[in-house]
PDB file of N, CA and C in Angstrom:
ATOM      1  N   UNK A   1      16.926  50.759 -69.613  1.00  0.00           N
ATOM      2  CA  UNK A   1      16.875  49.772 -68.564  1.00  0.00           C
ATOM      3  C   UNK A   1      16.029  50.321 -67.420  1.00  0.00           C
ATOM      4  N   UNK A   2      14.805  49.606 -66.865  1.00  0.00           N
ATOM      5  CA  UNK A   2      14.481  49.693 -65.764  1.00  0.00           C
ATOM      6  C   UNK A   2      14.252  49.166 -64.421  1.00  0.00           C
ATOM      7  N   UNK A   3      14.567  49.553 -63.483  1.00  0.00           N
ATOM      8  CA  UNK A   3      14.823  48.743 -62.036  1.00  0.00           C
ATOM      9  C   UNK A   3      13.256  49.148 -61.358  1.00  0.00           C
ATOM     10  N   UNK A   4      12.745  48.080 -60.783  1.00  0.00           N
ATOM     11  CA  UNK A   4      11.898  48.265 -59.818  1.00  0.00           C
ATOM     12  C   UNK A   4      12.081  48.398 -58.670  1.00  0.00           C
ATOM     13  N   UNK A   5      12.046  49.093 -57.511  1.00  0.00           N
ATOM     14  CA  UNK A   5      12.861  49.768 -56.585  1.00  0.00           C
ATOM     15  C   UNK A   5      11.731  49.217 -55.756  1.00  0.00           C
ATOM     16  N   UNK A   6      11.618  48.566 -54.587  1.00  0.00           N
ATOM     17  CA  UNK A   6      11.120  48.256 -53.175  1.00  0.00           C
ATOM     18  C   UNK A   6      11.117  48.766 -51.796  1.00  0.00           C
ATOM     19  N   UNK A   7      10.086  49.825 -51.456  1.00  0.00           N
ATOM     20  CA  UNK A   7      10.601  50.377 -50.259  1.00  0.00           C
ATOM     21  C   UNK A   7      11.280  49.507 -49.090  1.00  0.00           C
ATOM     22  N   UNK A   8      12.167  50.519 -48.231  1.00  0.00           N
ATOM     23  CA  UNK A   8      13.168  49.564 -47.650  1.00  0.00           C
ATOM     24  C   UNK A   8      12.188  49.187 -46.527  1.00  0.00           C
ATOM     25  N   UNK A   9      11.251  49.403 -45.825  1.00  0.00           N
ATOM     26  CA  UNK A   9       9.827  49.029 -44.818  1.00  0.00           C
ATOM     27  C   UNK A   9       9.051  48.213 -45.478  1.00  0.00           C
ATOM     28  N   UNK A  10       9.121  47.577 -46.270  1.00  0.00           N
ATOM     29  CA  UNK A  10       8.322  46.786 -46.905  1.00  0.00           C
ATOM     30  C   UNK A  10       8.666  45.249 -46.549  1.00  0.00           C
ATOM     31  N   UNK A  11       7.608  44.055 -46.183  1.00  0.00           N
ATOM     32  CA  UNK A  11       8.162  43.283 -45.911  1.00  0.00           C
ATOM     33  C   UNK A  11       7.419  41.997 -46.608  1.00  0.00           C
ATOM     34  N   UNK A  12       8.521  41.110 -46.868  1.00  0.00           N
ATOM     35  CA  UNK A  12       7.564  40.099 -47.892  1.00  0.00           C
ATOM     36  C   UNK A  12       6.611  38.807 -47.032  1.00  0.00           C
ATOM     37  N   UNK A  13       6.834  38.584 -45.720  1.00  0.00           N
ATOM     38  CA  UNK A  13       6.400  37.875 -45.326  1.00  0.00           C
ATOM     39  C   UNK A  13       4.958  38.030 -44.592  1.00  0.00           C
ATOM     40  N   UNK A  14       4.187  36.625 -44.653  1.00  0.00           N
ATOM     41  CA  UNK A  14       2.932  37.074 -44.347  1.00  0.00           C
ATOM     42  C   UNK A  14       2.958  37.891 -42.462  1.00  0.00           C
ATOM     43  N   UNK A  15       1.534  38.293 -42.382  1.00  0.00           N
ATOM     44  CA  UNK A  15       1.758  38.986 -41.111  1.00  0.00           C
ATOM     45  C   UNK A  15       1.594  37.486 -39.615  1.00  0.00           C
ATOM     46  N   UNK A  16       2.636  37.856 -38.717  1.00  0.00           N
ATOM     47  CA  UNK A  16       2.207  36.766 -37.907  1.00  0.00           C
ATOM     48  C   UNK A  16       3.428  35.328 -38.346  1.00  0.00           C
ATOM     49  N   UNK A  17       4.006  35.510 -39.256  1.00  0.00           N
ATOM     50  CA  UNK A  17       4.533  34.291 -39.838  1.00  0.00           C
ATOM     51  C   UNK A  17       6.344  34.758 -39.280  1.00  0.00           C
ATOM     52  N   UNK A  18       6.356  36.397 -39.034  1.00  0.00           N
ATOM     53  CA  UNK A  18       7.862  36.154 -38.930  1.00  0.00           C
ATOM     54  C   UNK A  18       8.179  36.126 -37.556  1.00  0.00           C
ATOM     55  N   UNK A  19       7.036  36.478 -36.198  1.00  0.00           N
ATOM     56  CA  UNK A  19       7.532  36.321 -34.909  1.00  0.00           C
ATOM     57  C   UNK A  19       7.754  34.599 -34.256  1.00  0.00           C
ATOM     58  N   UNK A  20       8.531  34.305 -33.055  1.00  0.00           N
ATOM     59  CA  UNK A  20       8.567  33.457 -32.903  1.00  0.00           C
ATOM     60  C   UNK A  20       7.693  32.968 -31.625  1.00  0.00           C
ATOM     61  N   UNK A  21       7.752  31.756 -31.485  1.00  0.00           N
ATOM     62  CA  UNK A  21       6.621  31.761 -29.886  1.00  0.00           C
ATOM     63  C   UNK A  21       5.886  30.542 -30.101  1.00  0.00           C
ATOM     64  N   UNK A  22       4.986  30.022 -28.848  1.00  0.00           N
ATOM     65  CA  UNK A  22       3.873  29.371 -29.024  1.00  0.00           C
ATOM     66  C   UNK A  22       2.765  29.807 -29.538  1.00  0.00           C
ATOM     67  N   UNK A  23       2.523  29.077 -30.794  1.00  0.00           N
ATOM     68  CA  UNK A  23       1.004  28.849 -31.078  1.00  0.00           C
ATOM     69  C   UNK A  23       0.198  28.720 -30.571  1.00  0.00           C
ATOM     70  N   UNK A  24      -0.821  29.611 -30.583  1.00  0.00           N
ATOM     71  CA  UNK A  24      -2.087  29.422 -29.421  1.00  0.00           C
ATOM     72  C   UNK A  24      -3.103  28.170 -29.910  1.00  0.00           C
ATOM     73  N   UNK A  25      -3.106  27.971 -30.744  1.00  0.00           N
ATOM     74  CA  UNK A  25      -3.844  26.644 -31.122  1.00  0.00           C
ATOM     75  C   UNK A  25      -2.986  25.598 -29.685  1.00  0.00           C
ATOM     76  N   UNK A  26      -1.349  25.392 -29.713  1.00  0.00           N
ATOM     77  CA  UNK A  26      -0.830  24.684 -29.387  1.00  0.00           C
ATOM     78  C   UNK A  26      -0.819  24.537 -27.287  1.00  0.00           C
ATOM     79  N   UNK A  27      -1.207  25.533 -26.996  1.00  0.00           N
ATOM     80  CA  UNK A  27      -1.417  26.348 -25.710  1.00  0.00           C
ATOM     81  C   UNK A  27      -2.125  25.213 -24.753  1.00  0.00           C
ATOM     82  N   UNK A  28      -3.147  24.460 -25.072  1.00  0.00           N
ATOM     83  CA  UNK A  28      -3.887  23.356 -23.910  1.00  0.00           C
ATOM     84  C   UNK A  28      -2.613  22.175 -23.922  1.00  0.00           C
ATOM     85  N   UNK A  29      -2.172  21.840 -24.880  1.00  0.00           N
ATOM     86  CA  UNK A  29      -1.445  21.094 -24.990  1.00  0.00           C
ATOM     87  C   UNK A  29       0.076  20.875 -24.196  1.00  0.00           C
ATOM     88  N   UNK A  30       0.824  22.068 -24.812  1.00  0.00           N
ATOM     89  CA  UNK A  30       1.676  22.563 -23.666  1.00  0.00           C
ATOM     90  C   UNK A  30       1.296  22.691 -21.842  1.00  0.00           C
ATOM     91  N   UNK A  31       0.204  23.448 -21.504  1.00  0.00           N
ATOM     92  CA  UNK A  31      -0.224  23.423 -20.046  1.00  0.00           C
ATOM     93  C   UNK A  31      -0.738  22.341 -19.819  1.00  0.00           C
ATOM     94  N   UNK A  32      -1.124  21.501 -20.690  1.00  0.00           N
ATOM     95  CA  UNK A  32      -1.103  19.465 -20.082  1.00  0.00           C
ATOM     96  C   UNK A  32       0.407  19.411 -19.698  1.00  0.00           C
ATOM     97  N   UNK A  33       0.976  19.205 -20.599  1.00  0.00           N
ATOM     98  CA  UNK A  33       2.530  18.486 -20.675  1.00  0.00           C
ATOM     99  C   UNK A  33       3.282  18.798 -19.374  1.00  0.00           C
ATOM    100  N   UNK A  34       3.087  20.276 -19.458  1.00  0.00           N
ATOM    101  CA  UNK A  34       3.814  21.241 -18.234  1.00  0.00           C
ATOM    102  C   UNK A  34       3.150  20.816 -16.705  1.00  0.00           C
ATOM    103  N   UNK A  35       1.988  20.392 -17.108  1.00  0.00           N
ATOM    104  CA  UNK A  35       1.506  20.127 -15.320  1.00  0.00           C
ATOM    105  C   UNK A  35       2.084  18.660 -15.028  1.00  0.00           C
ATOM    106  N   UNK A  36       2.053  17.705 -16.128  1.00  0.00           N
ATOM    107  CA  UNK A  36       1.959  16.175 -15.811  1.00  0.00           C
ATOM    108  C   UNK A  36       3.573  16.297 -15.528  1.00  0.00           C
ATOM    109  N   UNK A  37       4.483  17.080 -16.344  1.00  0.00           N
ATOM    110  CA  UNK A  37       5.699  17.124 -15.642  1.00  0.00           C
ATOM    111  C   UNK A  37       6.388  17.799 -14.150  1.00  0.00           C
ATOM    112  N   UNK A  38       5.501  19.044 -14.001  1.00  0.00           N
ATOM    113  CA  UNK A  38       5.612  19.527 -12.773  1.00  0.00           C
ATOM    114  C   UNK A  38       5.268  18.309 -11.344  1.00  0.00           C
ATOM    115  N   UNK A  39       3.832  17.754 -11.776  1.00  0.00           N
ATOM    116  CA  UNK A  39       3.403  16.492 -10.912  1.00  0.00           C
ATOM    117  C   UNK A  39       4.317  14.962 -10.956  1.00  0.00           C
ATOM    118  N   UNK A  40       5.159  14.843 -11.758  1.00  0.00           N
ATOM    119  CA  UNK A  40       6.140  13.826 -12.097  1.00  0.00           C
ATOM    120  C   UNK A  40       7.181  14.708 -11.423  1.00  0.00           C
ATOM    121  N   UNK A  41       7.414  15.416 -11.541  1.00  0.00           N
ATOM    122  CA  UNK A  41       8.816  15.621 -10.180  1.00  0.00           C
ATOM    123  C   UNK A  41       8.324  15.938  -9.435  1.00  0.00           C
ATOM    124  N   UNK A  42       7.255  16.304  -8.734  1.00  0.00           N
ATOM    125  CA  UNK A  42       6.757  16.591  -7.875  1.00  0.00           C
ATOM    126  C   UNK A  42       6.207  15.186  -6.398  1.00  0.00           C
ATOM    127  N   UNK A  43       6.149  14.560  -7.363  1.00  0.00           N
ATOM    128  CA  UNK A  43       5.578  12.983  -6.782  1.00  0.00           C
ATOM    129  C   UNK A  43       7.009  12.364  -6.232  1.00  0.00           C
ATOM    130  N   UNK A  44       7.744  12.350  -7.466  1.00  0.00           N
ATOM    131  CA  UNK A  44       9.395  11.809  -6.926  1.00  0.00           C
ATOM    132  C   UNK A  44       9.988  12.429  -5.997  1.00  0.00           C
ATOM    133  N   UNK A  45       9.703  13.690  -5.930  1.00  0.00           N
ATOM    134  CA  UNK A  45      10.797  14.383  -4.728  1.00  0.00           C
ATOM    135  C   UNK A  45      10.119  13.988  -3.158  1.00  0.00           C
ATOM    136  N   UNK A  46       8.730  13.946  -3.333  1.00  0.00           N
ATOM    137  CA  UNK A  46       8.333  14.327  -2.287  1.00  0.00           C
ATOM    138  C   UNK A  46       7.960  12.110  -1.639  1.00  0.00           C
ATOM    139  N   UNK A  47       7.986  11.777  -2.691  1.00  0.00           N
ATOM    140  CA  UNK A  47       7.390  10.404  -2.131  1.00  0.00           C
ATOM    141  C   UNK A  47       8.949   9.539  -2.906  1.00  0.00           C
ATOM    142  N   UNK A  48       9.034   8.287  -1.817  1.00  0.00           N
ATOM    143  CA  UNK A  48      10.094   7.397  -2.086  1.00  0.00           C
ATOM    144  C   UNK A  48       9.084   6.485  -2.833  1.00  0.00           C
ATOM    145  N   UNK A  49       9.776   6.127  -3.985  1.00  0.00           N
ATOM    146  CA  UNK A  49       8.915   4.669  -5.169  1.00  0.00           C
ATOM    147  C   UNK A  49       8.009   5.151  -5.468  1.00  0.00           C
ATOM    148  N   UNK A  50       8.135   6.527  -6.035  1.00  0.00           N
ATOM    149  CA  UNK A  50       6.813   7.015  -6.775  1.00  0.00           C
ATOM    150  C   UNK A  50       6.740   6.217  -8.282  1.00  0.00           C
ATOM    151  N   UNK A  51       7.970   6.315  -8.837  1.00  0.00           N
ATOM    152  CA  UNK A  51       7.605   5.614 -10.168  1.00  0.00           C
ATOM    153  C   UNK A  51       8.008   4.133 -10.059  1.00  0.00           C
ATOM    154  N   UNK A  52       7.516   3.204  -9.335  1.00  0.00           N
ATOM    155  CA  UNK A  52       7.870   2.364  -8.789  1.00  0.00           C
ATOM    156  C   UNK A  52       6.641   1.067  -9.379  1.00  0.00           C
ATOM    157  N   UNK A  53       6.732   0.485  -9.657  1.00  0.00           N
ATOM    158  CA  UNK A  53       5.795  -0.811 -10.984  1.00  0.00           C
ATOM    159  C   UNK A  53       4.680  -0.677 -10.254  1.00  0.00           C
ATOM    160  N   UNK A  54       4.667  -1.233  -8.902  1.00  0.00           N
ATOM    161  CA  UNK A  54       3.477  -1.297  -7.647  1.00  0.00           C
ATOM    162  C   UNK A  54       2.574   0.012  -7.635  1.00  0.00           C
ATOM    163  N   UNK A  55       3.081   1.168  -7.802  1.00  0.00           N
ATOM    164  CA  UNK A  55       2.379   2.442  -7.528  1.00  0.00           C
ATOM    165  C   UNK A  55       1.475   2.530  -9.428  1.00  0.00           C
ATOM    166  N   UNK A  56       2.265   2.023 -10.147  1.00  0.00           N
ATOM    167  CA  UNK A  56       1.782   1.891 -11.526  1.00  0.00           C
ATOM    168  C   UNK A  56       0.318   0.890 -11.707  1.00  0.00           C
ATOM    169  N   UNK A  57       0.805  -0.182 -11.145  1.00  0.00           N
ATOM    170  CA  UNK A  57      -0.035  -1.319 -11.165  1.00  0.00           C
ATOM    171  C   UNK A  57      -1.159  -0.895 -10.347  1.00  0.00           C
ATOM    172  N   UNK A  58      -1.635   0.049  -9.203  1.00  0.00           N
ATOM    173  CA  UNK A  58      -2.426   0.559  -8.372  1.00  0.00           C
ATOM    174  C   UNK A  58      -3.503   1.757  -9.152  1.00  0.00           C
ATOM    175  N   UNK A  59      -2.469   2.481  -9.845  1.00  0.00           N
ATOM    176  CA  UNK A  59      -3.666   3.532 -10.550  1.00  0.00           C
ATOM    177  C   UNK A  59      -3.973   2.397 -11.654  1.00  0.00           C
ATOM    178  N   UNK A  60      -3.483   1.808 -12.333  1.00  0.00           N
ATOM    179  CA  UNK A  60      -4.402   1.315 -13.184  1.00  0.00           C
ATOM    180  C   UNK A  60      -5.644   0.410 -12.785  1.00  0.00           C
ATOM    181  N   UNK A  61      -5.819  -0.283 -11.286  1.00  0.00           N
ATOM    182  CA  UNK A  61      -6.485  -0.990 -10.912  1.00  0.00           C
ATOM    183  C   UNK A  61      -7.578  -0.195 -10.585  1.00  0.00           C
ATOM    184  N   UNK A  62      -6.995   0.738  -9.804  1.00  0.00           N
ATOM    185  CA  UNK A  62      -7.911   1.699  -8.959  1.00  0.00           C
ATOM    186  C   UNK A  62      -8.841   2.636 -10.301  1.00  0.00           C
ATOM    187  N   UNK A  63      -8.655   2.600 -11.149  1.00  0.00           N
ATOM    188  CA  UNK A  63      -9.309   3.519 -12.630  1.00  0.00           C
ATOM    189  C   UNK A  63      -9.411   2.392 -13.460  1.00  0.00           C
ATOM    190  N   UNK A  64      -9.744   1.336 -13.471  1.00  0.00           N
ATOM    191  CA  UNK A  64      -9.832   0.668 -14.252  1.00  0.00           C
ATOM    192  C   UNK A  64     -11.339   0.595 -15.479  1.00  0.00           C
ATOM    193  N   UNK A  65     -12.058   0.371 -14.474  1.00  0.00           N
ATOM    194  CA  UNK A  65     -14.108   0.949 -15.001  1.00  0.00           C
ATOM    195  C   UNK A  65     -13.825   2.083 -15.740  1.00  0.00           C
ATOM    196  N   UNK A  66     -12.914   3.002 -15.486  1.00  0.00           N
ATOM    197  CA  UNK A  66     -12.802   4.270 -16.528  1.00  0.00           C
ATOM    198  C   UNK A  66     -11.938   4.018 -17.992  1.00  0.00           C
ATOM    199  N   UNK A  67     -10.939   3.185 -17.652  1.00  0.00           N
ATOM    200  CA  UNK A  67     -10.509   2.758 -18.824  1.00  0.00           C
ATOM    201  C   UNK A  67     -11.546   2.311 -19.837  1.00  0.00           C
ATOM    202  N   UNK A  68     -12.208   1.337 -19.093  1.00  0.00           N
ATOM    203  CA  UNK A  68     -13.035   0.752 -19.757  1.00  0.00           C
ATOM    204  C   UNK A  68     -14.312   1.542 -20.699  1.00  0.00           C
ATOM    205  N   UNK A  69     -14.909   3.060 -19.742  1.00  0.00           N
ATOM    206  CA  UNK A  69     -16.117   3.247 -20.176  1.00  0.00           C
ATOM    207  C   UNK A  69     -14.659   4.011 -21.382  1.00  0.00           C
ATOM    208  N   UNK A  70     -13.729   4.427 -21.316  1.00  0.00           N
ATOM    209  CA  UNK A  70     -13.333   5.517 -22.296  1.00  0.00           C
ATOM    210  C   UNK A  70     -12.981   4.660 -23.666  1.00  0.00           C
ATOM    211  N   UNK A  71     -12.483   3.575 -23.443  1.00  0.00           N
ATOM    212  CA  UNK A  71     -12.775   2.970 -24.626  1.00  0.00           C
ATOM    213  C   UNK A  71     -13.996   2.476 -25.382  1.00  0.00           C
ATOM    214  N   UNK A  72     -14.578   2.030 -24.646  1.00  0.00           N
ATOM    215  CA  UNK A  72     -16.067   1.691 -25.105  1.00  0.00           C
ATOM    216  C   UNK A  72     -16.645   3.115 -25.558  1.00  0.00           C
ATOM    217  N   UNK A  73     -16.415   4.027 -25.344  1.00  0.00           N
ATOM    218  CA  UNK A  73     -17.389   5.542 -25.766  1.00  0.00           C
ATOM    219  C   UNK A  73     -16.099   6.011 -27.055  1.00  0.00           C
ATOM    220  N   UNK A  74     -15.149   5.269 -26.946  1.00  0.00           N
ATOM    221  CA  UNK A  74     -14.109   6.174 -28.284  1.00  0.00           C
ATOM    222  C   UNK A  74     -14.644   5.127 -29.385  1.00  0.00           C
ATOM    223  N   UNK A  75     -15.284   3.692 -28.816  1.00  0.00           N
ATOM    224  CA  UNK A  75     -15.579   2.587 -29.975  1.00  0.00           C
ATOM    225  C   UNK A  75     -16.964   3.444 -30.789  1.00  0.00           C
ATOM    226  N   UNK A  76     -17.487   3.852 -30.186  1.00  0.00           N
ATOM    227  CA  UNK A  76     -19.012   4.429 -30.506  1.00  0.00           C
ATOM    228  C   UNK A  76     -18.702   5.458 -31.252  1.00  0.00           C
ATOM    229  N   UNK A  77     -18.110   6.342 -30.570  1.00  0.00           N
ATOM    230  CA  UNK A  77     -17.488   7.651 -31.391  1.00  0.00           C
ATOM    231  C   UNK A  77     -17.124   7.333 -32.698  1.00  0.00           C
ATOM    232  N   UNK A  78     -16.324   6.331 -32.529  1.00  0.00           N
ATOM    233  CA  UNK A  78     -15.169   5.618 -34.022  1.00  0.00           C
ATOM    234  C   UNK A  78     -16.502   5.585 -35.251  1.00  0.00           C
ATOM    235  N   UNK A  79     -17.220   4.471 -34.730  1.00  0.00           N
ATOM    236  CA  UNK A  79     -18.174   4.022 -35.457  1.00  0.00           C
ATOM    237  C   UNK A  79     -19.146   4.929 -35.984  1.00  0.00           C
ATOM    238  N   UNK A  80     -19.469   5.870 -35.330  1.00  0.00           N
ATOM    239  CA  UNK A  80     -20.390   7.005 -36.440  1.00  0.00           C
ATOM    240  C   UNK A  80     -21.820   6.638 -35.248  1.00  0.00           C
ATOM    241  N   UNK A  81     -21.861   5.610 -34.105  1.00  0.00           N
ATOM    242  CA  UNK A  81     -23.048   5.692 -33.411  1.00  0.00           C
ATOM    243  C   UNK A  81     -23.387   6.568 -32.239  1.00  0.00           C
ATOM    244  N   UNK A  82     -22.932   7.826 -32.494  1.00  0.00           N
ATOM    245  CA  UNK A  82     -23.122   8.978 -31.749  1.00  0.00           C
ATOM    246  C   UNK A  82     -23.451   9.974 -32.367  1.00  0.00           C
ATOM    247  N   UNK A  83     -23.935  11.030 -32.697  1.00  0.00           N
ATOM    248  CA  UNK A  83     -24.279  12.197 -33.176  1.00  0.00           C
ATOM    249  C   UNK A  83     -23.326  12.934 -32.740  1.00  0.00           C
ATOM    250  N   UNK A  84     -22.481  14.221 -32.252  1.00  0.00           N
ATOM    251  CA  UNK A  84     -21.523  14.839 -31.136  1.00  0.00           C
ATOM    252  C   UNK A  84     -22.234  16.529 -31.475  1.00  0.00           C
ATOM    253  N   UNK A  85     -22.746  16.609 -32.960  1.00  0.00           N
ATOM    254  CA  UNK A  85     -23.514  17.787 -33.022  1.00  0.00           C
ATOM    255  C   UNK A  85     -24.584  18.751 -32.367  1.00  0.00           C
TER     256      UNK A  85
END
């Protein structure tokens, strides 16, 4: 009978796969999330009716031409009539 014996430092998992943490791929993403929430309590504490329909209805008016060019440039994008190379 023979046993194959495995040093006890030996480890089966790939390298990088057994610590835990943020993904740096994931990293812009998180420091979006983290600011728009810091600025969302930040707006409420400091201003009365920050999240208030009227203050809603105002940025969208006030940015509106931008809505607009960002859809119109994601339609182009979509469509293949841009190069981005």
């Amino acid at each position: 009978m023979s046993a194959v014996l495995t040093p006890t430092g030996a480890k089966s998992t790939t390298p990088g796969r057994g610590r835990r943490g943020l993904n740096p791929k994931y990293l812009p993403l998180a420091a979006t999330i983290s600011l728009f929430v810091l600025m969302a309590t930040l707006g409420s504490v400091l201003y009365d009716g920050f999240f208030s329909a009227q203050v809603f209805l105002n940025l969208l008016i006030d940015n509106a031409f931008l809505i607009i060019v960002a859809i119109g440039m994601t339609f182009v994008i979509l469509s293949g009539g841009i190069d981005l190379s």
